[in-house]
N, C-alpha and C. Protein backbone atom coordinates (compact mmCIF):
# COMPACT_ATOMS: atom_id res chain seq x y z
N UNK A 1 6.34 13.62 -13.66
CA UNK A 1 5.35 13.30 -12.67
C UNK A 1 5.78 13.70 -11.27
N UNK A 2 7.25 14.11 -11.50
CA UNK A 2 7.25 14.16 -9.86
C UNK A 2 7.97 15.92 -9.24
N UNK A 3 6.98 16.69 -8.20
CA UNK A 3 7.31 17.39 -7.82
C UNK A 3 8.20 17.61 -7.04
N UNK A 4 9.36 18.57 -6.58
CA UNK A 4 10.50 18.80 -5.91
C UNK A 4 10.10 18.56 -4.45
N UNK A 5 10.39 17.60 -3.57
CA UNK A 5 10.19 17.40 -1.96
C UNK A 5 10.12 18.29 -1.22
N UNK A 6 10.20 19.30 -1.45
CA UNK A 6 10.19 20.55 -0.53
C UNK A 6 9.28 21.28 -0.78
N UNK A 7 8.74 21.43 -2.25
CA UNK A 7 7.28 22.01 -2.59
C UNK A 7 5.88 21.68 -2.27
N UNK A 8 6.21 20.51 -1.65
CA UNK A 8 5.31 19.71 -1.37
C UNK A 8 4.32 19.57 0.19
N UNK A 9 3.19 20.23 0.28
CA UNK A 9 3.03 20.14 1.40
C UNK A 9 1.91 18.63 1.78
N UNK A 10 1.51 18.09 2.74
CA UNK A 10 1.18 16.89 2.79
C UNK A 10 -0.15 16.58 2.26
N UNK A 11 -0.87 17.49 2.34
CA UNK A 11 -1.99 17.61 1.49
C UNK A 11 -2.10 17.54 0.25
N UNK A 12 -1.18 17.95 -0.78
CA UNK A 12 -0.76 18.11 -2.00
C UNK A 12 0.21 16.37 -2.71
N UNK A 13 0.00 15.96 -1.54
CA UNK A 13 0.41 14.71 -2.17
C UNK A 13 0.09 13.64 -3.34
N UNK A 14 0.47 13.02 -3.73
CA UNK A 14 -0.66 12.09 -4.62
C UNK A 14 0.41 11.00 -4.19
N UNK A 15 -0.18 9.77 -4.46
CA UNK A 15 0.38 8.37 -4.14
C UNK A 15 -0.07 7.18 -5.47
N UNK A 16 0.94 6.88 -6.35
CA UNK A 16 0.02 5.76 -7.34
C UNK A 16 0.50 4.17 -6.31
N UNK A 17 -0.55 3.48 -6.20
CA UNK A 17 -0.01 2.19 -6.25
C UNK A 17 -0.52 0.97 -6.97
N UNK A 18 0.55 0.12 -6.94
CA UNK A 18 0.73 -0.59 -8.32
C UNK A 18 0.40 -2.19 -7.44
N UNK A 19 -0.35 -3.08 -7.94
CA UNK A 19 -0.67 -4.62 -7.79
C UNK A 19 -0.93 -5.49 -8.99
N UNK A 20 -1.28 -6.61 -8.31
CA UNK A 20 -1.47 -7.69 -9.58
C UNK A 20 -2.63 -8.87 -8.66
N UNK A 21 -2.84 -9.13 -9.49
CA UNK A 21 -4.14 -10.38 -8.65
C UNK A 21 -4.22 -11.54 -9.86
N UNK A 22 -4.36 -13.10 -9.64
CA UNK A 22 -4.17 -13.92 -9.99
C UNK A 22 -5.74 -14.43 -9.91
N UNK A 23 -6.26 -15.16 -11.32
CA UNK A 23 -6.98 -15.88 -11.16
C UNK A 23 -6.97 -17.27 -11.88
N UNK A 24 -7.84 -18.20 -10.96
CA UNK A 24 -7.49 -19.49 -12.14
C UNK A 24 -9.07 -19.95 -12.83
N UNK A 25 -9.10 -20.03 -13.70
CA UNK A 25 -10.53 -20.52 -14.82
C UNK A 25 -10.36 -21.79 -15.55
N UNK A 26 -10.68 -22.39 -15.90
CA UNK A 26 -11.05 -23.65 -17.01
C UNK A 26 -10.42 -23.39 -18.04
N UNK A 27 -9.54 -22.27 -18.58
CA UNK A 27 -8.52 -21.99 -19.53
C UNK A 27 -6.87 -21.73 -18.66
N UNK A 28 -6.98 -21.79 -17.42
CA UNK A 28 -6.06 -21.56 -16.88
C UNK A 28 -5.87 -20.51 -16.18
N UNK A 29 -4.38 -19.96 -15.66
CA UNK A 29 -4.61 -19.13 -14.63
C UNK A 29 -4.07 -17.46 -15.78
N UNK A 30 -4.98 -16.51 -15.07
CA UNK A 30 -5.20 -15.34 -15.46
C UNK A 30 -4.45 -14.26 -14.44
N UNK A 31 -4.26 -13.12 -14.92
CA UNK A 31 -3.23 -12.08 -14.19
C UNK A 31 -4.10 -10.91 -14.59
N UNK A 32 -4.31 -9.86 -14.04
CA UNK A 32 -4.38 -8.64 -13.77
C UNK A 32 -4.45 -7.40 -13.34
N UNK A 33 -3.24 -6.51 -13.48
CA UNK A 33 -2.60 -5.54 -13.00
C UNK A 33 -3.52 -4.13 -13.17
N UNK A 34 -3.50 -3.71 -11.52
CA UNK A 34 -4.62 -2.42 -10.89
C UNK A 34 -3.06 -1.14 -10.81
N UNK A 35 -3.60 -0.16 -11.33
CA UNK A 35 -3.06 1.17 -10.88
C UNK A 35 -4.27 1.94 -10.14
N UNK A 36 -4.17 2.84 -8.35
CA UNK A 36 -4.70 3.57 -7.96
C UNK A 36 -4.25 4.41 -7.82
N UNK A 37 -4.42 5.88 -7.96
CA UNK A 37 -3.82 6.74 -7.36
C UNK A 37 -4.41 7.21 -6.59
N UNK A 38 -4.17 8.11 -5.21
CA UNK A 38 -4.67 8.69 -3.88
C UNK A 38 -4.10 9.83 -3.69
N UNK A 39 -4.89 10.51 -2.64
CA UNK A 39 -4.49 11.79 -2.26
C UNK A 39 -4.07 11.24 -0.54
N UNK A 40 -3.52 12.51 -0.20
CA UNK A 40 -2.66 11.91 1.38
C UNK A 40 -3.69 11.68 2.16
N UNK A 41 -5.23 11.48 2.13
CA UNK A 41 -5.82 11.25 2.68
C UNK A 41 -6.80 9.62 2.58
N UNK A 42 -6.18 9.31 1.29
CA UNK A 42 -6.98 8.08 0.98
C UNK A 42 -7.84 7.82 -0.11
N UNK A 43 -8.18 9.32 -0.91
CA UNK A 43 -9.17 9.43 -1.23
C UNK A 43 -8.74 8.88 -3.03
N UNK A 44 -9.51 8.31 -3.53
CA UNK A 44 -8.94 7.23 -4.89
C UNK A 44 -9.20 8.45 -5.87
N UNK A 45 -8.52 9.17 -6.91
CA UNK A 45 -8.46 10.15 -7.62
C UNK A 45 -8.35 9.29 -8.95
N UNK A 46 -7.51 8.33 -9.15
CA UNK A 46 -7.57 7.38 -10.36
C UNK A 46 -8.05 5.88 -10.28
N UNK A 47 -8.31 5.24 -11.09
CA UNK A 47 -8.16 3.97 -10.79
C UNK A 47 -8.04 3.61 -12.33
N UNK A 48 -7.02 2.41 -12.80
CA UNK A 48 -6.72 1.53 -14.03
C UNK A 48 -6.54 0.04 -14.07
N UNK A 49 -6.93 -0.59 -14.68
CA UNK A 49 -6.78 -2.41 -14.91
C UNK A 49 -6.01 -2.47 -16.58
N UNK A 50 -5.16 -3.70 -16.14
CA UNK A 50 -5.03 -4.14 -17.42
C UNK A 50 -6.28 -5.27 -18.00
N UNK A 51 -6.59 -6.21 -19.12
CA UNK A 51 -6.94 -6.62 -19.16
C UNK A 51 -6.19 -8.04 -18.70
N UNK A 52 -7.33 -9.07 -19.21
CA UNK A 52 -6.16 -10.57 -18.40
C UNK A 52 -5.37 -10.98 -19.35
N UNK A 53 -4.30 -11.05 -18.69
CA UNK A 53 -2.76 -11.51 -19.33
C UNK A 53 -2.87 -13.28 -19.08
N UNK A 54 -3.14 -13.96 -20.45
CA UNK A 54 -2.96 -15.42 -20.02
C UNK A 54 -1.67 -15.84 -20.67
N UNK A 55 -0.82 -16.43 -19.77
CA UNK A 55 0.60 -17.26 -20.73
C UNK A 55 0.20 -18.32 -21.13
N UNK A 56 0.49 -18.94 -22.39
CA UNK A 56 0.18 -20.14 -22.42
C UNK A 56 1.35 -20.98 -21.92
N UNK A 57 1.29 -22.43 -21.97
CA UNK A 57 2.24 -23.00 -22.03
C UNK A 57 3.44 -22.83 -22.66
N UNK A 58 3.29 -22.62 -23.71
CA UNK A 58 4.95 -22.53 -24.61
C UNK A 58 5.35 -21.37 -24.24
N UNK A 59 4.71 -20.01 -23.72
CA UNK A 59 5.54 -18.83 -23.36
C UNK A 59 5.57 -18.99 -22.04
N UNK A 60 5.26 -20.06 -21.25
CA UNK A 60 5.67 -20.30 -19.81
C UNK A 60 7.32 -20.75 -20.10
N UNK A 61 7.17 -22.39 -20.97
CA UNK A 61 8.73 -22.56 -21.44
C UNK A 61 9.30 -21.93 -21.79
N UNK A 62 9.15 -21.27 -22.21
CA UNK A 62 10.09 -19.89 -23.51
C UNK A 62 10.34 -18.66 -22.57
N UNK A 63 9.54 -18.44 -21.84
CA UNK A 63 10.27 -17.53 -20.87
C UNK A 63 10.80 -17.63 -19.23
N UNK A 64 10.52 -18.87 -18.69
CA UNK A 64 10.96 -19.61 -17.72
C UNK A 64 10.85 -18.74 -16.63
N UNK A 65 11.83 -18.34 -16.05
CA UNK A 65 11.92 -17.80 -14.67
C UNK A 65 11.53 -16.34 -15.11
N UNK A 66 12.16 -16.01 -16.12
CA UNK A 66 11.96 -14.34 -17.09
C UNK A 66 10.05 -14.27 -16.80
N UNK A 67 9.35 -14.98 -16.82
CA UNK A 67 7.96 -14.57 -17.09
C UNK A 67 7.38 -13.65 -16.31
N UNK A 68 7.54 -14.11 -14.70
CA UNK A 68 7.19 -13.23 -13.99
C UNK A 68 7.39 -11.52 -13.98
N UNK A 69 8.94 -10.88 -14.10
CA UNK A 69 9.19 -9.87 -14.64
C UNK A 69 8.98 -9.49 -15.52
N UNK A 70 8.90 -10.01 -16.47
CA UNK A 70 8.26 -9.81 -18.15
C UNK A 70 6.88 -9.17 -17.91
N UNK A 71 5.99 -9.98 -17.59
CA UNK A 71 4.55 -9.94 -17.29
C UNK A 71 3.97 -8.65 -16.30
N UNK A 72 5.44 -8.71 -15.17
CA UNK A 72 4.89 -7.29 -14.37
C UNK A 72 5.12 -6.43 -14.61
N UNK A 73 6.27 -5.81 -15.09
CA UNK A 73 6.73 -4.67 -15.82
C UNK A 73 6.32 -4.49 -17.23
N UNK A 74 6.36 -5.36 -18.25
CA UNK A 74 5.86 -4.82 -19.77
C UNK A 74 4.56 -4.74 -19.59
N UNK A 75 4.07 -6.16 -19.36
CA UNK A 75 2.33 -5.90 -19.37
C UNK A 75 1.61 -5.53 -18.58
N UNK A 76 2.31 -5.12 -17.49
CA UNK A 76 1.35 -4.30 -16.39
C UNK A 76 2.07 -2.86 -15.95
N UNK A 77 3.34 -2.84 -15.13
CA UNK A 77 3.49 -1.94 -15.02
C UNK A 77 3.46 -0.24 -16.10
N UNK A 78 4.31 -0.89 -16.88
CA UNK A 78 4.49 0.39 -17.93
C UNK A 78 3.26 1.00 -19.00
N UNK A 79 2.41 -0.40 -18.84
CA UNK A 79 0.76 0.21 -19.85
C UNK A 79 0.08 0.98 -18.65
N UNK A 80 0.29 0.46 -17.77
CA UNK A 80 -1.04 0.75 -16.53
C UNK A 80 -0.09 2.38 -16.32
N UNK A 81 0.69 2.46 -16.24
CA UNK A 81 1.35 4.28 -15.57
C UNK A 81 1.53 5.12 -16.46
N UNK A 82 1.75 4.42 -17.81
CA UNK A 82 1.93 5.29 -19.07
C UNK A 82 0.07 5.62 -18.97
N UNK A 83 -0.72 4.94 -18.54
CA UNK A 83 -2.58 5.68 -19.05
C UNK A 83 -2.77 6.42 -18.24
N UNK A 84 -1.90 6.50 -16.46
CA UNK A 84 -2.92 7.10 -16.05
C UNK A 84 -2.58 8.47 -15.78
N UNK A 85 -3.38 9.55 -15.61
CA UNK A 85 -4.01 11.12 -16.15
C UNK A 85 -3.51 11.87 -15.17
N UNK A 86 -3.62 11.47 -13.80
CA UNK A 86 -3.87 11.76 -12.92
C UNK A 86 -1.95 11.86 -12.35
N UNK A 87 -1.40 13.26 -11.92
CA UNK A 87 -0.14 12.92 -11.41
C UNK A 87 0.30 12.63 -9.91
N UNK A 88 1.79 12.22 -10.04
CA UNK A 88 1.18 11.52 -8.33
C UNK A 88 3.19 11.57 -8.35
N UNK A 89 3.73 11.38 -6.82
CA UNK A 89 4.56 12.01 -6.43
C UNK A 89 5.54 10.92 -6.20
N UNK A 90 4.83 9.68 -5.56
CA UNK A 90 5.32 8.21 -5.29
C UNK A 90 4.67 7.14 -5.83
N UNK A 91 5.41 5.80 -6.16
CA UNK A 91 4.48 4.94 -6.84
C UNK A 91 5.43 4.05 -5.66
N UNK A 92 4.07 3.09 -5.17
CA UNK A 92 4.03 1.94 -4.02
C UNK A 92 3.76 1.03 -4.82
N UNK A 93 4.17 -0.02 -4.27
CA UNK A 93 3.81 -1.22 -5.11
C UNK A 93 4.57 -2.57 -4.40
N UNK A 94 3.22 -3.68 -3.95
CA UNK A 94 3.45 -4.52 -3.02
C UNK A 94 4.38 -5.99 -3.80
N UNK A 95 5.01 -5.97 -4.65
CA UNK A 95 5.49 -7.00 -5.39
C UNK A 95 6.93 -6.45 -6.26
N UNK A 96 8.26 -6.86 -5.40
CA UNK A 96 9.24 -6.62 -5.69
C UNK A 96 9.87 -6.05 -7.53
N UNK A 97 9.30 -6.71 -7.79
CA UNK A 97 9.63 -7.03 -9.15
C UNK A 97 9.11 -5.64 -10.15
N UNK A 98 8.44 -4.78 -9.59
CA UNK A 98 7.12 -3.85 -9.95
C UNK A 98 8.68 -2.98 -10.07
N UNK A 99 9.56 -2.93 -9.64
CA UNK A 99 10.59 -1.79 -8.97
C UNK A 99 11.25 -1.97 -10.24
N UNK A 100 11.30 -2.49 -11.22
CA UNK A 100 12.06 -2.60 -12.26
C UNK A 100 11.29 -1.56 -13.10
N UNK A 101 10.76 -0.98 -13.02
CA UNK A 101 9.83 -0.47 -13.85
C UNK A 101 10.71 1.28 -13.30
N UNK A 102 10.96 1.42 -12.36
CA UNK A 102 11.85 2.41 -12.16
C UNK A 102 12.78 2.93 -13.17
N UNK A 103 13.41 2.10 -13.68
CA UNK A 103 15.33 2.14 -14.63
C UNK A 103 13.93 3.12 -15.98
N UNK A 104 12.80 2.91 -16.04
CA UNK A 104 12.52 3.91 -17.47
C UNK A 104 11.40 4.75 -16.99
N UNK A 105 11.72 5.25 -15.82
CA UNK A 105 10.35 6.40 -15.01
C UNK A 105 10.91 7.28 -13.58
N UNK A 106 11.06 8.18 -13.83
CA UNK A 106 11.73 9.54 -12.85
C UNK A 106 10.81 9.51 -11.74
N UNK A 107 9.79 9.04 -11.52
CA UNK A 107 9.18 9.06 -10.26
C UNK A 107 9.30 7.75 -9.24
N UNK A 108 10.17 8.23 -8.32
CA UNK A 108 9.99 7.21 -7.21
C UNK A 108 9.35 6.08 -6.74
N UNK A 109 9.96 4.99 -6.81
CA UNK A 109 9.40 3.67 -6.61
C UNK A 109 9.52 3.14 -5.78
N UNK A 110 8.74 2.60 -4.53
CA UNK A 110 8.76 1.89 -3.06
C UNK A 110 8.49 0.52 -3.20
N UNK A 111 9.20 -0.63 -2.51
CA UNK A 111 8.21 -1.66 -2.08
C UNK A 111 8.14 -1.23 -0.85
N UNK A 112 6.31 -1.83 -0.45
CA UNK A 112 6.21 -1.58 1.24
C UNK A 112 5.47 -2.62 1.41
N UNK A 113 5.92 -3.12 2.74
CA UNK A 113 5.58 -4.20 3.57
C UNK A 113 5.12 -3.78 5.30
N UNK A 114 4.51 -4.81 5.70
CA UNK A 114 4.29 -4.05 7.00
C UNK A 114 5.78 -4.50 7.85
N UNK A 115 5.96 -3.75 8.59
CA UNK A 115 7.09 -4.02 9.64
C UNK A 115 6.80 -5.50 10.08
N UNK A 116 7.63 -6.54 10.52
CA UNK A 116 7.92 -7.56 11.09
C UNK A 116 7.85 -8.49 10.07
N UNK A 117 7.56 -8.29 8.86
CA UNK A 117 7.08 -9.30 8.17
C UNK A 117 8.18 -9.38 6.79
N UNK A 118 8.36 -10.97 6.69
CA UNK A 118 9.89 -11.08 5.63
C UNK A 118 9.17 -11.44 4.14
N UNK A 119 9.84 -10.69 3.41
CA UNK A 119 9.04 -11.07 2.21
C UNK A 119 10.75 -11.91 1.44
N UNK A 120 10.58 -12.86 0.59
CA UNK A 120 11.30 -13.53 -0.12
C UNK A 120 10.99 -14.30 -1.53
N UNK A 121 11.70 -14.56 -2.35
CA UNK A 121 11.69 -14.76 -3.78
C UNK A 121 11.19 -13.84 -4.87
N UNK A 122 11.18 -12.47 -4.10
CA UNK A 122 10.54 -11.58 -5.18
C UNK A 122 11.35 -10.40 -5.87
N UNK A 123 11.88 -10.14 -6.78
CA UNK A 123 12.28 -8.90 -7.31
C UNK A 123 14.13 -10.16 -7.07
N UNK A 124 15.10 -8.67 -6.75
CA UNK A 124 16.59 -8.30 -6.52
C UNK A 124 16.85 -8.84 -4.85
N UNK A 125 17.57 -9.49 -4.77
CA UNK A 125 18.29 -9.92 -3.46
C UNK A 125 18.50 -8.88 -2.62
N UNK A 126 18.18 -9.60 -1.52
CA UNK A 126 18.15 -8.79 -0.12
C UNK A 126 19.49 -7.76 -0.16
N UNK A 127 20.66 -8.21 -0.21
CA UNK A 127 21.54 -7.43 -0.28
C UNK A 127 21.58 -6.18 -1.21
N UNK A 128 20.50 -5.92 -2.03
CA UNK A 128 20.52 -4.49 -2.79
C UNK A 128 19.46 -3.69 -2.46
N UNK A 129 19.08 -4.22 -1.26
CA UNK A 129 18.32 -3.26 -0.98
C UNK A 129 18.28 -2.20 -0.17
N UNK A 130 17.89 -1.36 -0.12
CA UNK A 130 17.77 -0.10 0.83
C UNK A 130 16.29 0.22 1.39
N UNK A 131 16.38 0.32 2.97
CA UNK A 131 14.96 0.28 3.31
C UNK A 131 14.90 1.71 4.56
N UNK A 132 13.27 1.90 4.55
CA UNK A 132 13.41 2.83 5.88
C UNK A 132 11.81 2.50 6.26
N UNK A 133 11.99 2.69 7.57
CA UNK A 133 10.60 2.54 8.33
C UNK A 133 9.82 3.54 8.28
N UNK A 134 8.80 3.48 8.06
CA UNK A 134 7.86 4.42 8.34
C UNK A 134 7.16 4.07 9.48
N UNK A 135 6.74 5.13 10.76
CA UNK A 135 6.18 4.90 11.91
C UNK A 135 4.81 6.41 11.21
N UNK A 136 3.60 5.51 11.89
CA UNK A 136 2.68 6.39 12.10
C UNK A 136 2.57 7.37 12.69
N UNK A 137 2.43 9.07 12.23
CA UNK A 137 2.93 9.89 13.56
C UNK A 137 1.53 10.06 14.47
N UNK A 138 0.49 9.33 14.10
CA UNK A 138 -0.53 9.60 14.70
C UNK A 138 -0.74 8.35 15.39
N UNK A 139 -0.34 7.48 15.11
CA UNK A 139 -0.53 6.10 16.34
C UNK A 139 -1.37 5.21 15.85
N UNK A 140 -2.00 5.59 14.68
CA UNK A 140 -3.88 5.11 14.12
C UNK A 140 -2.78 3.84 13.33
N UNK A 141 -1.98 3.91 12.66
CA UNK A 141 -1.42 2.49 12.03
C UNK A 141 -0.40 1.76 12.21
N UNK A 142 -0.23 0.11 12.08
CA UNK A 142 1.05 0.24 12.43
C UNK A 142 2.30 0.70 11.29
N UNK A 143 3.33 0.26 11.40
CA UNK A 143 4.41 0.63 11.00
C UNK A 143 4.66 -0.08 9.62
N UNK A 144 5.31 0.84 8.76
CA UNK A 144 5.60 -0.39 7.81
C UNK A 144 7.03 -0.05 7.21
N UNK A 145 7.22 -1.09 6.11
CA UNK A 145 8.66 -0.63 5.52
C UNK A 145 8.80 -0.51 4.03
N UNK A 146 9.81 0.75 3.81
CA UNK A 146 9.38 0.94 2.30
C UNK A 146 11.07 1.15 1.92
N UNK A 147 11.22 -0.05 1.07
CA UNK A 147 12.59 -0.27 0.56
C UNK A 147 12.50 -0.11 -1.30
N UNK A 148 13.88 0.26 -1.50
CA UNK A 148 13.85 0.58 -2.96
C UNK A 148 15.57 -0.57 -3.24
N UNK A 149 15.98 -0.78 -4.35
CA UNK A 149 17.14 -1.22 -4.59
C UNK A 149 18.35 0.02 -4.88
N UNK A 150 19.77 -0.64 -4.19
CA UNK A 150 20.80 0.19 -4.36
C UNK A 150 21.09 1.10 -5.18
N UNK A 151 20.46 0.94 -6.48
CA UNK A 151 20.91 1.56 -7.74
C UNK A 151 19.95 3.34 -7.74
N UNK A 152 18.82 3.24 -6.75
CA UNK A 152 17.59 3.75 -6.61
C UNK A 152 17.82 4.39 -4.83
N UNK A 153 18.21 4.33 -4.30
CA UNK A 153 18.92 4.30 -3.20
C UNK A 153 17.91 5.72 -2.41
N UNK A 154 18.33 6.67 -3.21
CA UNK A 154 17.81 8.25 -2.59
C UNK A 154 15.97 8.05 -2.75
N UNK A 155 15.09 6.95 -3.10
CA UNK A 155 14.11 6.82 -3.36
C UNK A 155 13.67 7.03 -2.12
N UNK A 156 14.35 6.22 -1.20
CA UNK A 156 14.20 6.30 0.07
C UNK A 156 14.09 7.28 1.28
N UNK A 157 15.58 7.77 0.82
CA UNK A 157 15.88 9.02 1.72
C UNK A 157 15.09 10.29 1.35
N UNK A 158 14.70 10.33 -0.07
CA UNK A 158 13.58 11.51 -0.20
C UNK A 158 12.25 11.28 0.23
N UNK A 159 11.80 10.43 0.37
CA UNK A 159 10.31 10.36 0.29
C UNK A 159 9.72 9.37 1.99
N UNK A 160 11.06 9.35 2.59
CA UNK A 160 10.59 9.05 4.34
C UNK A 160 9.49 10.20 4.82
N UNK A 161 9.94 11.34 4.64
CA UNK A 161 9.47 11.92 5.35
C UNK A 161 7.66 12.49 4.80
N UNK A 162 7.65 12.51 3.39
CA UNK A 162 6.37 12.25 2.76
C UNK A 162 5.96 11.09 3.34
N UNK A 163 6.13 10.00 2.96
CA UNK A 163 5.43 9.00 3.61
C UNK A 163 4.91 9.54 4.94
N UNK A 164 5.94 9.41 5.49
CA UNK A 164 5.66 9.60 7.20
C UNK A 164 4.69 10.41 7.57
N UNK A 165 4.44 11.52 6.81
CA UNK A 165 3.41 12.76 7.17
C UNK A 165 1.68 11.62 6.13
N UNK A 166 1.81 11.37 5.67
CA UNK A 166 1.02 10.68 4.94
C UNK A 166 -0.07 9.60 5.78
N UNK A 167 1.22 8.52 6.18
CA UNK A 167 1.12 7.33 7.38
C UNK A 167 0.34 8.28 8.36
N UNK A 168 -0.08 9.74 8.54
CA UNK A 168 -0.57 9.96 9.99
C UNK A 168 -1.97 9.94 9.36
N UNK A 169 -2.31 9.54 8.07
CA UNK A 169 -3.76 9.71 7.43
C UNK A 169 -4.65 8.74 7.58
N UNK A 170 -3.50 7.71 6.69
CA UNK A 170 -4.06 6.65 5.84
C UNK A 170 -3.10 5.85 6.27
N UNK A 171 -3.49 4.23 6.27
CA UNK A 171 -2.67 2.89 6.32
C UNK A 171 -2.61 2.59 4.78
N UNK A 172 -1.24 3.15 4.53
CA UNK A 172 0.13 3.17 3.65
C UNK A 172 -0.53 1.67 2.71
N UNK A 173 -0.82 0.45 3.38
CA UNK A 173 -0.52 -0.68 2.66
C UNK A 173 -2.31 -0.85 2.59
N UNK A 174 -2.97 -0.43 2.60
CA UNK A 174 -5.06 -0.35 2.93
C UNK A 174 -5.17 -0.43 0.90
N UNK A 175 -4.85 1.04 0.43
CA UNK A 175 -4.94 0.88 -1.23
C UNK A 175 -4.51 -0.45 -1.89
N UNK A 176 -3.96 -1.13 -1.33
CA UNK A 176 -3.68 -2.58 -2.27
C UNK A 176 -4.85 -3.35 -2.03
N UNK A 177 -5.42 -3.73 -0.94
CA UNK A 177 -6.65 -4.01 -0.51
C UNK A 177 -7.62 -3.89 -1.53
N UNK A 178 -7.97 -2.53 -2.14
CA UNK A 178 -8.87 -1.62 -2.73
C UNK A 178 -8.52 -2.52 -4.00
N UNK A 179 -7.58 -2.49 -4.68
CA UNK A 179 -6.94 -2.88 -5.75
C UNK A 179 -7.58 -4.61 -6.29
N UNK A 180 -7.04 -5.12 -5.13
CA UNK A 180 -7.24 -6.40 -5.16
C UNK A 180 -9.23 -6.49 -5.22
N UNK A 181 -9.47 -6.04 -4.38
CA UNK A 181 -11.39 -5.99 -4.46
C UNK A 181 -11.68 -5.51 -5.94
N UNK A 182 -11.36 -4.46 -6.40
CA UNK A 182 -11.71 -3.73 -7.51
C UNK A 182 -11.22 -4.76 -9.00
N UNK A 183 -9.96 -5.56 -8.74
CA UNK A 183 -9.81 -6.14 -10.04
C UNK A 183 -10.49 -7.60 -9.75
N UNK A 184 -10.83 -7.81 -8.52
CA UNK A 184 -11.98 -9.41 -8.51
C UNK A 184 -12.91 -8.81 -9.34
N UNK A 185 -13.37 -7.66 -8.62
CA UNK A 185 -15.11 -7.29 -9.53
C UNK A 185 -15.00 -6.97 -10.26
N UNK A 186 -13.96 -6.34 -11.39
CA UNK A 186 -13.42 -6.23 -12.54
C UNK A 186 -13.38 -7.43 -13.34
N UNK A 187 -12.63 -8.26 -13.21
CA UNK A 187 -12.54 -9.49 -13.29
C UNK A 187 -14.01 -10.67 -13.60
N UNK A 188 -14.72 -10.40 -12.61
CA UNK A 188 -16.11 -10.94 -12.13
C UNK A 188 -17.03 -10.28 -13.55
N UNK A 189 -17.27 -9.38 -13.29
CA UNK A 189 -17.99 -8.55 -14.42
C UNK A 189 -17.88 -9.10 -15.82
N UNK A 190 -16.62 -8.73 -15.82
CA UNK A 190 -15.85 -9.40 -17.27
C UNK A 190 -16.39 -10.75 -17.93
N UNK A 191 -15.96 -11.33 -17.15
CA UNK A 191 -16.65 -13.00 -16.77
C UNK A 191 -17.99 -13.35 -17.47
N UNK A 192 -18.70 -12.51 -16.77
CA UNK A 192 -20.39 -12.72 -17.01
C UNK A 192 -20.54 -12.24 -18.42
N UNK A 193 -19.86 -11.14 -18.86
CA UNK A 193 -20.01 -9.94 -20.21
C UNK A 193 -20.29 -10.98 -21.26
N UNK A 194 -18.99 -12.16 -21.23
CA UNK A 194 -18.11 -12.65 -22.05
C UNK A 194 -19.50 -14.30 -22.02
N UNK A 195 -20.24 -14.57 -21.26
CA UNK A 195 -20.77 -15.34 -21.38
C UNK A 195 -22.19 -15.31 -22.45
């Protein structure tokens, strides 16, 4: 999936990013994981849902703290990137834990956050991480930050400068937005089908 950084001109980009959205119903609370992919301009070239992932109780006990990672990487990350068609250069993804999904996929994995803002209890401890700022070169967004873990390290140092030419398009963190709208009405739809 992923082309050599230097072949790459900014136009030719693709971007997948990866979310999850939570709902709660009268059977309990429901999960489901959006893949988009984009061009450096914004423009949505893919879009994928899982269906809803419900734990019950006994695989809440049975997998304890494990659930969360379990749930984002087996049942969302790796079904949702293994379907989709469409190739893409970086995979973003606003929920630490998504980055595990890296150790069995050659294409580059970001968390991004906006600048100033601390994210905590999610994924690998602060100390393994590796981060770099992205500044808008056009002024239109603010800034944000896109960190990968130590082990993943060059995720970073290759793909600043993609980002960065990217960031002068589109607001970097806007597609999760999209994600989150698209799996409510996904979600919503579903809902009614099933009634």
């Amino acid at each position: 999936m992923e082309k050599d950084s230097e072949d790459r001109t900014p136009k030719d980009v693709r971007i997948a990013y990866l979310s999850k959205a939570e709902f709660d119903s009268d059977e309990g609370k429901s999960y489901r994981g959006g893949a988009l992919v984009v061009d450096a301009h914004g423009t949505p070239l893919e879009f994928r849902c899982t269906s809803p992932i419900r734990p019950n109780a006994v695989q809440r006990t049975l997998y304890g703290s494990s659930l969360d990672p379990f749930m984002l990487v087996q049942l969302m990350a790796k079904p949702l990137l293994a379907s989709l068609r469409e190739e893409f250069h970086v995979l973003l993804v606003d929920d630490r834990w998504f980055l595990n999904v890296r150790d069995e996929n050659d294409t580059p994995a970001l968390f991004v956050r906006r600048h100033g803002t601390d994210v905590t209890g999610e994924g690998s401890g602060d100390q393994d991480k590796r981060s770099a700022l992205i500044d808008s070169p056009s002024g239109r967004f603010a800034p944000v930050v896109a960190e990968t873990f130590h082990k993943n390290r060059e995720d970073t140092n290759s793909l600043s400068s993609v980002l960065q030419d990217a960031s002068a398009h589109i607001d970097l963190l806007e597609p999760f937005q999209r994600i989150q709208r698209a799996l409510e009405k996904v979600h919503e739809e579903k809902a009614v089908d099933q009634r």
